[in-house]
PDB file of N, CA and C in Angstrom:
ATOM      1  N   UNK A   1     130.002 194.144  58.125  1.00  0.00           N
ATOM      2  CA  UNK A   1     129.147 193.980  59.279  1.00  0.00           C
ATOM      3  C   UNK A   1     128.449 195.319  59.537  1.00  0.00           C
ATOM      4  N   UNK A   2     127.173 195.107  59.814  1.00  0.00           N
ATOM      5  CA  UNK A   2     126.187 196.776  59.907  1.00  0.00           C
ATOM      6  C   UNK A   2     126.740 197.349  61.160  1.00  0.00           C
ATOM      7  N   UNK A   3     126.832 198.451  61.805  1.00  0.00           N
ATOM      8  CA  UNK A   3     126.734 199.148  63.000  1.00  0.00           C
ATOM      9  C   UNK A   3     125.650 198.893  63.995  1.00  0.00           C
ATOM     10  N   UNK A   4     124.829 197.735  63.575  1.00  0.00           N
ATOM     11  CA  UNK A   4     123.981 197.451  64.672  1.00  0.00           C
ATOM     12  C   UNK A   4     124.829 196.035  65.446  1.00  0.00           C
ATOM     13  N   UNK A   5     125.020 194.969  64.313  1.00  0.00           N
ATOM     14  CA  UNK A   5     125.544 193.701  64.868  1.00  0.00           C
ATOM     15  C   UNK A   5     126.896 194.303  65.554  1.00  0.00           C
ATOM     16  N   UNK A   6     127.603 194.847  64.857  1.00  0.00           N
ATOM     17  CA  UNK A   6     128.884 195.571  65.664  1.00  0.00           C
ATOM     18  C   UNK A   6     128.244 196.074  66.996  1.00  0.00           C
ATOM     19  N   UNK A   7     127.618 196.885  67.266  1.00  0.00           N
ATOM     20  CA  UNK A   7     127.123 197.377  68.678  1.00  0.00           C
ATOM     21  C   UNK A   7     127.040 195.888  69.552  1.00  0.00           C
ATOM     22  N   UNK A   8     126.198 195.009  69.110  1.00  0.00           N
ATOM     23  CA  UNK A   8     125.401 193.903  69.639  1.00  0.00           C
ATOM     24  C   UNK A   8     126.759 193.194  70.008  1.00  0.00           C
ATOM     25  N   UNK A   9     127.926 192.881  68.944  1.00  0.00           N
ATOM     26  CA  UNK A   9     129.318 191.954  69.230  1.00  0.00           C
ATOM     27  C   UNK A   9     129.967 192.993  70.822  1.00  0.00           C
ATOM     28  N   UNK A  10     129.850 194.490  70.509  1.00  0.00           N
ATOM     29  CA  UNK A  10     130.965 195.303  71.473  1.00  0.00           C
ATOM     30  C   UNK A  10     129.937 194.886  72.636  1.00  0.00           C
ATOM     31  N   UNK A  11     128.886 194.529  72.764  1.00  0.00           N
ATOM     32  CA  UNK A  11     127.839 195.064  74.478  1.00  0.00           C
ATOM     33  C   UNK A  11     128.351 193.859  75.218  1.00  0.00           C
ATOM     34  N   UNK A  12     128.056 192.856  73.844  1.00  0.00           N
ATOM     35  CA  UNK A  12     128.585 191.502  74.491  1.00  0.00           C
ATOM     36  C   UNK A  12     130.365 191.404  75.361  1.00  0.00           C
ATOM     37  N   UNK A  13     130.703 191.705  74.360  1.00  0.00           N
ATOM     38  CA  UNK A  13     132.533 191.895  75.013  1.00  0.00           C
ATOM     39  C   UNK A  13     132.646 193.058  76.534  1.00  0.00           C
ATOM     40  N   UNK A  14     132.160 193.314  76.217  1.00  0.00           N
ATOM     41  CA  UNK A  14     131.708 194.534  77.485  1.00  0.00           C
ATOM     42  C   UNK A  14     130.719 194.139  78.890  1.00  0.00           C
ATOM     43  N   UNK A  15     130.043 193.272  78.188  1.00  0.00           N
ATOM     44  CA  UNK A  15     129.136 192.417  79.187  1.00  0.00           C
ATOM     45  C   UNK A  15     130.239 191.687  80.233  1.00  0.00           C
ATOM     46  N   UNK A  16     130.785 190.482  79.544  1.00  0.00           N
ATOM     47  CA  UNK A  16     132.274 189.923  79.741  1.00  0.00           C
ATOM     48  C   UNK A  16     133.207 190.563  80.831  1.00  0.00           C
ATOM     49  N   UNK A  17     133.494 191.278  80.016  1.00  0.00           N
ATOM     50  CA  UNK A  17     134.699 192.569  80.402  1.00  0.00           C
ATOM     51  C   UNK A  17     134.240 192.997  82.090  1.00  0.00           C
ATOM     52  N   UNK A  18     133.114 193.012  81.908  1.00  0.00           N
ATOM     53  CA  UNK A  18     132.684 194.044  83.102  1.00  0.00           C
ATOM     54  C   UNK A  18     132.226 192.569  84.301  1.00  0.00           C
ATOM     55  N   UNK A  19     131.927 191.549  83.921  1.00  0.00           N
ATOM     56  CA  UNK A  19     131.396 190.477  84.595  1.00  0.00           C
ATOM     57  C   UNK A  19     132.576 189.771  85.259  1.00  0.00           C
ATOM     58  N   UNK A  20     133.134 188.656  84.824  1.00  0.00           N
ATOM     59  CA  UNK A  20     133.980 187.869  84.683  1.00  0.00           C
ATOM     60  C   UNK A  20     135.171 188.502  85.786  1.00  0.00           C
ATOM     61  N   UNK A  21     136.021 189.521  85.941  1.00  0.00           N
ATOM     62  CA  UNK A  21     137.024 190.229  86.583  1.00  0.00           C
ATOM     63  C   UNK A  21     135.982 190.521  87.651  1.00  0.00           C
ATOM     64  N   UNK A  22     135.286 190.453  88.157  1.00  0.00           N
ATOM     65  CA  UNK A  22     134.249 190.515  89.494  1.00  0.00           C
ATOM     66  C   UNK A  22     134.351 189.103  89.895  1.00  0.00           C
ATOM     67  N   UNK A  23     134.053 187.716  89.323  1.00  0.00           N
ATOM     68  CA  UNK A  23     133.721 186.784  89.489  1.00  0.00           C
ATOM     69  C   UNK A  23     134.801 185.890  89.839  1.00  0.00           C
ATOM     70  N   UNK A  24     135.610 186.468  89.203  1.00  0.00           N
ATOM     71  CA  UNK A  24     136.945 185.348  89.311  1.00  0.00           C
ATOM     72  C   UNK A  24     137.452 186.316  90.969  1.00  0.00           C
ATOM     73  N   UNK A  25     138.019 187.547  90.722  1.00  0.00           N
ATOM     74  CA  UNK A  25     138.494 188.116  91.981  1.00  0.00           C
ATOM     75  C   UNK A  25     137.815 187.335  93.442  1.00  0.00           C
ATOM     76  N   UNK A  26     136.545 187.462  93.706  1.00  0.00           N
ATOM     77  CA  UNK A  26     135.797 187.089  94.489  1.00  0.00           C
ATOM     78  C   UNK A  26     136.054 185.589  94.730  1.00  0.00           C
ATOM     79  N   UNK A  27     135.928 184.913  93.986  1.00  0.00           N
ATOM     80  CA  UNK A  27     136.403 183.605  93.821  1.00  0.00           C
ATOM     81  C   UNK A  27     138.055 183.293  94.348  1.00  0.00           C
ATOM     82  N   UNK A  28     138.984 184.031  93.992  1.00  0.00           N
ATOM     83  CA  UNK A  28     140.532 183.885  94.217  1.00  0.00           C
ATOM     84  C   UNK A  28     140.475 184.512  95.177  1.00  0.00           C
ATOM     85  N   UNK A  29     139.868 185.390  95.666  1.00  0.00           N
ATOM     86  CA  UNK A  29     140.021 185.824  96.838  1.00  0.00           C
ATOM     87  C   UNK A  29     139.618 184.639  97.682  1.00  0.00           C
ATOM     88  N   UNK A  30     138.738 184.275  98.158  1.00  0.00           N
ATOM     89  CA  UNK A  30     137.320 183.558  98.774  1.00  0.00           C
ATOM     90  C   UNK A  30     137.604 182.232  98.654  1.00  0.00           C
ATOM     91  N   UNK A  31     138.572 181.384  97.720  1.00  0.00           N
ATOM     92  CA  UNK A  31     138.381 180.372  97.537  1.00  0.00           C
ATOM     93  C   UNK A  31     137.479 179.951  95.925  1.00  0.00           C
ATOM     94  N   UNK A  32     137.582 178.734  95.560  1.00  0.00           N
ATOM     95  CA  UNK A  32     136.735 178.444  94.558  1.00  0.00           C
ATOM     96  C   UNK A  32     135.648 177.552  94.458  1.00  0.00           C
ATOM     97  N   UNK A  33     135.138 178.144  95.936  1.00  0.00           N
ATOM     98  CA  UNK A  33     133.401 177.484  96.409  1.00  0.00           C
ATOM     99  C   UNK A  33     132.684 177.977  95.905  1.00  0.00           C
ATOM    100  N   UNK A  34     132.005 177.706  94.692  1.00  0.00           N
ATOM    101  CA  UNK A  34     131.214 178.380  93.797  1.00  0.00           C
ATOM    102  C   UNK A  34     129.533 178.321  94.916  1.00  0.00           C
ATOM    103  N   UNK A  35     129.725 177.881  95.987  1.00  0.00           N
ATOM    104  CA  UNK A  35     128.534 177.507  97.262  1.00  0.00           C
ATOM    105  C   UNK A  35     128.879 178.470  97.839  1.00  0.00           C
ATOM    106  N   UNK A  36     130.158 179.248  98.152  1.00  0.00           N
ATOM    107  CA  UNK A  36     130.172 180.824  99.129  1.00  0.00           C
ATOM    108  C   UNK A  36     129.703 181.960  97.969  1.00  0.00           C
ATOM    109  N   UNK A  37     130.117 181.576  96.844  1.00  0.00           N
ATOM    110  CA  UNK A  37     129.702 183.084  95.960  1.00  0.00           C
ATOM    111  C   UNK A  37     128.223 183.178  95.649  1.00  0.00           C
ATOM    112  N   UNK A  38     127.465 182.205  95.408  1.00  0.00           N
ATOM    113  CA  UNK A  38     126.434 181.864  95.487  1.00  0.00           C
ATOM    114  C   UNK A  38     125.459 182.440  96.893  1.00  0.00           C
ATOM    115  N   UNK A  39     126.138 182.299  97.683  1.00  0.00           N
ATOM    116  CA  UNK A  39     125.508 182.402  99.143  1.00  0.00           C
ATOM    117  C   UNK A  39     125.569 184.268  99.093  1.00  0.00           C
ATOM    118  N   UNK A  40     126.415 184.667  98.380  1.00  0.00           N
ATOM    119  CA  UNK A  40     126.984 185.494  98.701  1.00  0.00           C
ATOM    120  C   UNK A  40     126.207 186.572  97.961  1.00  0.00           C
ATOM    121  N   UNK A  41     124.987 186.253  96.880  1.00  0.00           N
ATOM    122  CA  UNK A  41     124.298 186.898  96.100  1.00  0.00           C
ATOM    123  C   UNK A  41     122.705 187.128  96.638  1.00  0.00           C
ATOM    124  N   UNK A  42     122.622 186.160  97.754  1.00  0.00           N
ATOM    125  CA  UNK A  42     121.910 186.192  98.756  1.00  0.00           C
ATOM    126  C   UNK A  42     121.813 186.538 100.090  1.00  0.00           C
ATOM    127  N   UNK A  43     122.838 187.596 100.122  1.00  0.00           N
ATOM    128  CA  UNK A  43     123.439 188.075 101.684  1.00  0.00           C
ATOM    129  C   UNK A  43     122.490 189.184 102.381  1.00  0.00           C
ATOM    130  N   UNK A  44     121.553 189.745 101.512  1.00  0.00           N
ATOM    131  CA  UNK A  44     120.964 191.093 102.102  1.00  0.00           C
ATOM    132  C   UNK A  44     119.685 191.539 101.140  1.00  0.00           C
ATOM    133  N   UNK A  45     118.827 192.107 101.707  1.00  0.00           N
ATOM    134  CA  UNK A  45     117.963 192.443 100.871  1.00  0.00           C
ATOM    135  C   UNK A  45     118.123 193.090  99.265  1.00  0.00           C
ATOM    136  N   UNK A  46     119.189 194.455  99.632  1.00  0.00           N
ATOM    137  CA  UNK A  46     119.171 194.654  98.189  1.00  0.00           C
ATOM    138  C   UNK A  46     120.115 193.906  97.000  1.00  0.00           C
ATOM    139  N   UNK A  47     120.890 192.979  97.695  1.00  0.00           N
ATOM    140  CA  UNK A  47     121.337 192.604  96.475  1.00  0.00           C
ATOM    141  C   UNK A  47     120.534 191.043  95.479  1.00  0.00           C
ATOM    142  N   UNK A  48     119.840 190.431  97.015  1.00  0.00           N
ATOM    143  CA  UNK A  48     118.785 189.283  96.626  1.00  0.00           C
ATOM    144  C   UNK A  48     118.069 190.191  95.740  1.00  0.00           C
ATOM    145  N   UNK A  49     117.630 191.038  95.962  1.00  0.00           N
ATOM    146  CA  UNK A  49     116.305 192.151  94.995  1.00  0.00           C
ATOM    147  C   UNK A  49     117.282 191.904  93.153  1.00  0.00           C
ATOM    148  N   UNK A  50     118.662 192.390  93.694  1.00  0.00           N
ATOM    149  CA  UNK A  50     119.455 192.450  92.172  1.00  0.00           C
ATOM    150  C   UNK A  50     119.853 191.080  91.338  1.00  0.00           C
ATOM    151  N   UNK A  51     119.936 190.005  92.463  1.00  0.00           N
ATOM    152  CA  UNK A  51     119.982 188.778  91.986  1.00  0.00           C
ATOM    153  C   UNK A  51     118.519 187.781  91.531  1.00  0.00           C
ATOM    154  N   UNK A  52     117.556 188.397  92.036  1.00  0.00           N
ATOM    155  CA  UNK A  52     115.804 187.835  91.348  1.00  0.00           C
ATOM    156  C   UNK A  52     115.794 188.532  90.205  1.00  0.00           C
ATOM    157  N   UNK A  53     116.216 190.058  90.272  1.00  0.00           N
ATOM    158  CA  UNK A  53     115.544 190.499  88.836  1.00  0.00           C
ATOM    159  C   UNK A  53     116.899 189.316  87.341  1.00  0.00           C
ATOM    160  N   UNK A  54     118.371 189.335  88.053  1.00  0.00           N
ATOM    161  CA  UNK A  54     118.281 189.145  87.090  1.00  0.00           C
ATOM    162  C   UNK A  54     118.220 187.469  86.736  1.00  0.00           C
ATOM    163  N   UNK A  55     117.611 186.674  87.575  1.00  0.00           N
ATOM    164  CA  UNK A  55     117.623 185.434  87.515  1.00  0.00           C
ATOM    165  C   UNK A  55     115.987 185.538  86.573  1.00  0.00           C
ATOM    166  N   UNK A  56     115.247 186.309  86.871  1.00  0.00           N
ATOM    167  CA  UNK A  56     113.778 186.067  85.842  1.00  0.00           C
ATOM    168  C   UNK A  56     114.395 186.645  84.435  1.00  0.00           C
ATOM    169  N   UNK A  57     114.936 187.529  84.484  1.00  0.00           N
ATOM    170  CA  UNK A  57     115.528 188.112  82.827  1.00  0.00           C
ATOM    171  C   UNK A  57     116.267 187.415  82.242  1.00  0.00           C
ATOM    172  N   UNK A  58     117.079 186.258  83.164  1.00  0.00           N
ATOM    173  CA  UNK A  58     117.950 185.135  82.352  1.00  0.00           C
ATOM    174  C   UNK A  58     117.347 184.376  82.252  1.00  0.00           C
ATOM    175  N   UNK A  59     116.000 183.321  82.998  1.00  0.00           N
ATOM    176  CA  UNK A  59     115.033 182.648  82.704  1.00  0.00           C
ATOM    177  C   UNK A  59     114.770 183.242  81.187  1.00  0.00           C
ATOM    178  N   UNK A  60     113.936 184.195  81.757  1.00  0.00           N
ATOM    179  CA  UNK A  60     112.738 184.833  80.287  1.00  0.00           C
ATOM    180  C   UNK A  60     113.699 184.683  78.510  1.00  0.00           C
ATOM    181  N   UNK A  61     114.650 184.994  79.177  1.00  0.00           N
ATOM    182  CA  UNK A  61     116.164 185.229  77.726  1.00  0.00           C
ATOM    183  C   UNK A  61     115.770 184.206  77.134  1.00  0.00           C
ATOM    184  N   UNK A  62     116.291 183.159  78.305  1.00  0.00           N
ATOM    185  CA  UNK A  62     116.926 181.343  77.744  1.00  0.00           C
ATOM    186  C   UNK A  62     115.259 180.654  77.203  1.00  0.00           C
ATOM    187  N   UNK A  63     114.150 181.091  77.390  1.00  0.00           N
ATOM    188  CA  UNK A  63     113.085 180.631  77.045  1.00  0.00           C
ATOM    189  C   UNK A  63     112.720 181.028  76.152  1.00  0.00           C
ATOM    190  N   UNK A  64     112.800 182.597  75.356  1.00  0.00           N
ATOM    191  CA  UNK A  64     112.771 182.685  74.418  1.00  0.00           C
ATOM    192  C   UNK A  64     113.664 182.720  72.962  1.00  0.00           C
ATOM    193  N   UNK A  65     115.575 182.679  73.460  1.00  0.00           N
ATOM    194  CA  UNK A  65     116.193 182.080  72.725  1.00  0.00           C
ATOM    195  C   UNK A  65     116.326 180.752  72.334  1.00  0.00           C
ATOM    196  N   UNK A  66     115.243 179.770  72.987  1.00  0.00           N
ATOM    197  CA  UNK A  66     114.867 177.913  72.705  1.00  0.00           C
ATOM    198  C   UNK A  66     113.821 178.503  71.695  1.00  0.00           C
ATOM    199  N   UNK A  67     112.418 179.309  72.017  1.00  0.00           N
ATOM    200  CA  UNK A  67     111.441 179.408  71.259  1.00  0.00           C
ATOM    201  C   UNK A  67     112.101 180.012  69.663  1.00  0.00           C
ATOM    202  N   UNK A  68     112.732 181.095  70.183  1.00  0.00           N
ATOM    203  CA  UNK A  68     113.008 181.884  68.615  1.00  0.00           C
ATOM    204  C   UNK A  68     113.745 180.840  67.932  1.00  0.00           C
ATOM    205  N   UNK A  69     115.146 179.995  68.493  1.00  0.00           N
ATOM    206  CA  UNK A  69     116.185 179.437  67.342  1.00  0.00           C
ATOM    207  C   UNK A  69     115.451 178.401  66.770  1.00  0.00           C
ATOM    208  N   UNK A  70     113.834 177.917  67.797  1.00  0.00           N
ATOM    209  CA  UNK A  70     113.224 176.725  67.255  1.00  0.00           C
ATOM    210  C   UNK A  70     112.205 177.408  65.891  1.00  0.00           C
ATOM    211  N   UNK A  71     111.715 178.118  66.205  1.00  0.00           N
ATOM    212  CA  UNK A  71     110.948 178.849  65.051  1.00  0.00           C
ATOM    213  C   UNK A  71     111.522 179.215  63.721  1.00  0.00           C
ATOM    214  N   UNK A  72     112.816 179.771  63.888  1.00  0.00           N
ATOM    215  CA  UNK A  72     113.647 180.136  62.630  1.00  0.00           C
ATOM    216  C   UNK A  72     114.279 179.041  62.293  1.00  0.00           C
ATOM    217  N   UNK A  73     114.504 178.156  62.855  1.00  0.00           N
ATOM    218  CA  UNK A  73     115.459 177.039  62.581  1.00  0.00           C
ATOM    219  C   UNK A  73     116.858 177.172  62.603  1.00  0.00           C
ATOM    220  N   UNK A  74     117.309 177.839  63.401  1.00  0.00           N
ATOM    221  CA  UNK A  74     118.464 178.507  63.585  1.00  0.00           C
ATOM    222  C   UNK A  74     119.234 178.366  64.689  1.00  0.00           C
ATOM    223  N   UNK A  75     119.726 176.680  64.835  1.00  0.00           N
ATOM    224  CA  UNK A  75     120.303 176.508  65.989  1.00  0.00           C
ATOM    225  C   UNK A  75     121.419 177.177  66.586  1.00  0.00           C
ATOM    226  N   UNK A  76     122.168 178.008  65.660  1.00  0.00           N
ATOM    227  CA  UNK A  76     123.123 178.514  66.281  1.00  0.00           C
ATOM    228  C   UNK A  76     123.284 179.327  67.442  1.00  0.00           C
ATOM    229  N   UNK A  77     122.028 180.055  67.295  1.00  0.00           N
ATOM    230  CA  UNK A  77     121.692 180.688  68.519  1.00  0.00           C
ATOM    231  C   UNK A  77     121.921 180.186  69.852  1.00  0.00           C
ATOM    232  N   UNK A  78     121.836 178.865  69.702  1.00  0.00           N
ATOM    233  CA  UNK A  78     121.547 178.465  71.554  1.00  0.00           C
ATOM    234  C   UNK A  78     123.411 178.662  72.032  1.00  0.00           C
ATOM    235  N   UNK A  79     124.350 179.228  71.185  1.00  0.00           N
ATOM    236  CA  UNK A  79     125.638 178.982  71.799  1.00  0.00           C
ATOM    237  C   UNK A  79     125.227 180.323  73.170  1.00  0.00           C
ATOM    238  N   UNK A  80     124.252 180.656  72.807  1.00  0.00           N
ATOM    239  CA  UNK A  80     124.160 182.280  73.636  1.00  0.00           C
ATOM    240  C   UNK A  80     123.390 181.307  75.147  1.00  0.00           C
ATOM    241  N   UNK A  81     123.188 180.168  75.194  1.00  0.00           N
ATOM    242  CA  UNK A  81     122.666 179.706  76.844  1.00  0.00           C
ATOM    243  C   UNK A  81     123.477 179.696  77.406  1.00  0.00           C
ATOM    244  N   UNK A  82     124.924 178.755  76.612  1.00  0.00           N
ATOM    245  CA  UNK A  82     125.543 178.831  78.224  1.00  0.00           C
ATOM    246  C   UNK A  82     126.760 180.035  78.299  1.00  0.00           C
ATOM    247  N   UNK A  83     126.799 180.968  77.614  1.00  0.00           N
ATOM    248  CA  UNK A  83     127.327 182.418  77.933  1.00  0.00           C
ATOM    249  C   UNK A  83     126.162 182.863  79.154  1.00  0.00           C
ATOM    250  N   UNK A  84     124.892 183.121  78.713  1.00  0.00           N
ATOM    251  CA  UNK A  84     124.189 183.492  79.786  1.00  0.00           C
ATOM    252  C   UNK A  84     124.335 183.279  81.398  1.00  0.00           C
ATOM    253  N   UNK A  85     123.949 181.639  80.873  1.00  0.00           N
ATOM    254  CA  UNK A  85     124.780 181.267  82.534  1.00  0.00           C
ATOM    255  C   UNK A  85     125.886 181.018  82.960  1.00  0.00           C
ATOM    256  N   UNK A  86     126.939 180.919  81.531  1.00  0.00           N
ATOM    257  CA  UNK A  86     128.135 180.903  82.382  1.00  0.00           C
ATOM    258  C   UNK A  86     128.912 182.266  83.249  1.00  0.00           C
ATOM    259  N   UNK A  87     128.490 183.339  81.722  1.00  0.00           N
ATOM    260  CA  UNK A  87     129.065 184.334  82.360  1.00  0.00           C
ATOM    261  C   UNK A  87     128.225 185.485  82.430  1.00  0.00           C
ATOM    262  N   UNK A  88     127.183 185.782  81.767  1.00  0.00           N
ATOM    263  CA  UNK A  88     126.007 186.369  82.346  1.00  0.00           C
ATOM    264  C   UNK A  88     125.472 186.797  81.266  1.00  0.00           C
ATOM    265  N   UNK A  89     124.065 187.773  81.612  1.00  0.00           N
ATOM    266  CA  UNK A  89     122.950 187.802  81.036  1.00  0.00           C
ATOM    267  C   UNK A  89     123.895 189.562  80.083  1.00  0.00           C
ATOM    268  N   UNK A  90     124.134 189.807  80.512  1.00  0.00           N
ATOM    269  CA  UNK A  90     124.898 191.072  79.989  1.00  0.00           C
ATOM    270  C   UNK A  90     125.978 190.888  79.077  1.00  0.00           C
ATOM    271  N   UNK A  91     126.675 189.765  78.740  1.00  0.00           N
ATOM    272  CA  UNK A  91     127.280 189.034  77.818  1.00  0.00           C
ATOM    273  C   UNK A  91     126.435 188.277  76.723  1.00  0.00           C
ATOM    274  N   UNK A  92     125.664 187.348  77.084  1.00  0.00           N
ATOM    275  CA  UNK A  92     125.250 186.374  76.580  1.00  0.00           C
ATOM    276  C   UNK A  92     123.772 187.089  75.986  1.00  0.00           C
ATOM    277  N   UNK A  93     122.918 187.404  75.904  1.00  0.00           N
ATOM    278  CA  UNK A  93     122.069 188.596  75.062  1.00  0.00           C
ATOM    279  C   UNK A  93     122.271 189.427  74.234  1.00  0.00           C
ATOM    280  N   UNK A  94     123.174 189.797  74.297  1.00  0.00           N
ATOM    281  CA  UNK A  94     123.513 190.933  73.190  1.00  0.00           C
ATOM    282  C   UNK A  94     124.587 189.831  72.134  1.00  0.00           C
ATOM    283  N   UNK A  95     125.050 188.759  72.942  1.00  0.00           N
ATOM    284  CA  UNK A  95     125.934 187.749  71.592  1.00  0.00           C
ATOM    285  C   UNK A  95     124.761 187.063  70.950  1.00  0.00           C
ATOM    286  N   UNK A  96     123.337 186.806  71.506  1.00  0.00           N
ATOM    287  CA  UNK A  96     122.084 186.371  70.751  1.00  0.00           C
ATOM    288  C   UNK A  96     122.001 186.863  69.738  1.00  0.00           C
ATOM    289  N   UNK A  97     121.548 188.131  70.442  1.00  0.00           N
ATOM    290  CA  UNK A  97     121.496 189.326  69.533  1.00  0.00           C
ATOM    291  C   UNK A  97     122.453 189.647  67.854  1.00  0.00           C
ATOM    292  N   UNK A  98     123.417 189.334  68.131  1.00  0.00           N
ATOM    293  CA  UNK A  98     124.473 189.904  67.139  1.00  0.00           C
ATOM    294  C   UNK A  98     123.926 188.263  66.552  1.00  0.00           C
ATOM    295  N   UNK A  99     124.233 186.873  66.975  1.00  0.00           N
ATOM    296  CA  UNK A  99     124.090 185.815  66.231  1.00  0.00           C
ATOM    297  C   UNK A  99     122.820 185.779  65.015  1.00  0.00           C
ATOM    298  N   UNK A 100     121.530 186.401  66.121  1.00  0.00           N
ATOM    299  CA  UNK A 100     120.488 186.525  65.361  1.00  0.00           C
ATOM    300  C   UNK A 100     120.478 187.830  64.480  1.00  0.00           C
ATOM    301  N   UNK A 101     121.244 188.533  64.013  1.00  0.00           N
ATOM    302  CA  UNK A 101     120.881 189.603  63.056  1.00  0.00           C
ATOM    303  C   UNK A 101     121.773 189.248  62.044  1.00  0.00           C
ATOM    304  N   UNK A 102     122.443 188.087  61.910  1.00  0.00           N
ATOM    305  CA  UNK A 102     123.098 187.932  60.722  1.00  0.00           C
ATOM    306  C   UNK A 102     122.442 187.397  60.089  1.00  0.00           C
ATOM    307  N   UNK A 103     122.487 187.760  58.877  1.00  0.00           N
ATOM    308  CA  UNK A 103     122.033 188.093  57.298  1.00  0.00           C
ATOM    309  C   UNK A 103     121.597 186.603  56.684  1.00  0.00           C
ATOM    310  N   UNK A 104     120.374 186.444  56.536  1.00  0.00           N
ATOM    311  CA  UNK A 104     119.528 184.946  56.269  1.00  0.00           C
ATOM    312  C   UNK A 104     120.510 184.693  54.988  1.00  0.00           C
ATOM    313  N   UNK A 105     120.774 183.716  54.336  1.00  0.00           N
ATOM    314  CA  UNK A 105     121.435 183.735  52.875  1.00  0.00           C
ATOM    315  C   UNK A 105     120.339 182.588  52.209  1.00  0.00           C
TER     316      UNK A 105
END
């Protein structure tokens, strides 16, 4: 495996790593009203500001990981949508990423 797809596999695990242990805490804390955590990304100006940017960058992602896997023919790619939205754009991009740099045969 090159030192690039390796980078692209670690950002992803790290994406994860750093996401997920925020999401669940908040959640076990709070209950598992995925309608309070939600609400909860919308509580104040600056974090709505942090939750638009990254709701257009996960749009823009998921629109052009449909365009690219359709162009190359390379469905495998789309396993990277629902990482995106399941567990975020900081996970699920850089696992695109690593999917799409493996080696055409």
């Amino acid at each position: 495996m090159s030192w690039l797809r390796t980078l692209y596999l670690s950002l992803s695990v790290l994406g994860a790593a750093l996401t997920l242990p925020h999401f669940v805490a908040y959640l076990w804390m709070n209950g598992w009203d995925w309608r309070d955590m939600i609400a909860a990304w919308f509580q104040n100006s600056s974090v709505r500001g942090v939750t638009f940017d990254v709701l257009v960058a996960a749009v823009t992602a998921s629109i052009w990981i449909v365009a690219d896997t359709t162009l190359r023919r390379a469905p495998r790619g789309l396993w990277a949508l629902p990482v995106i939205w399941g567990v975020g754009l900081g996970c699920g991009l850089p696992l695109y990423l690593y999917i799409r740099s493996r080696p055409l045969a």
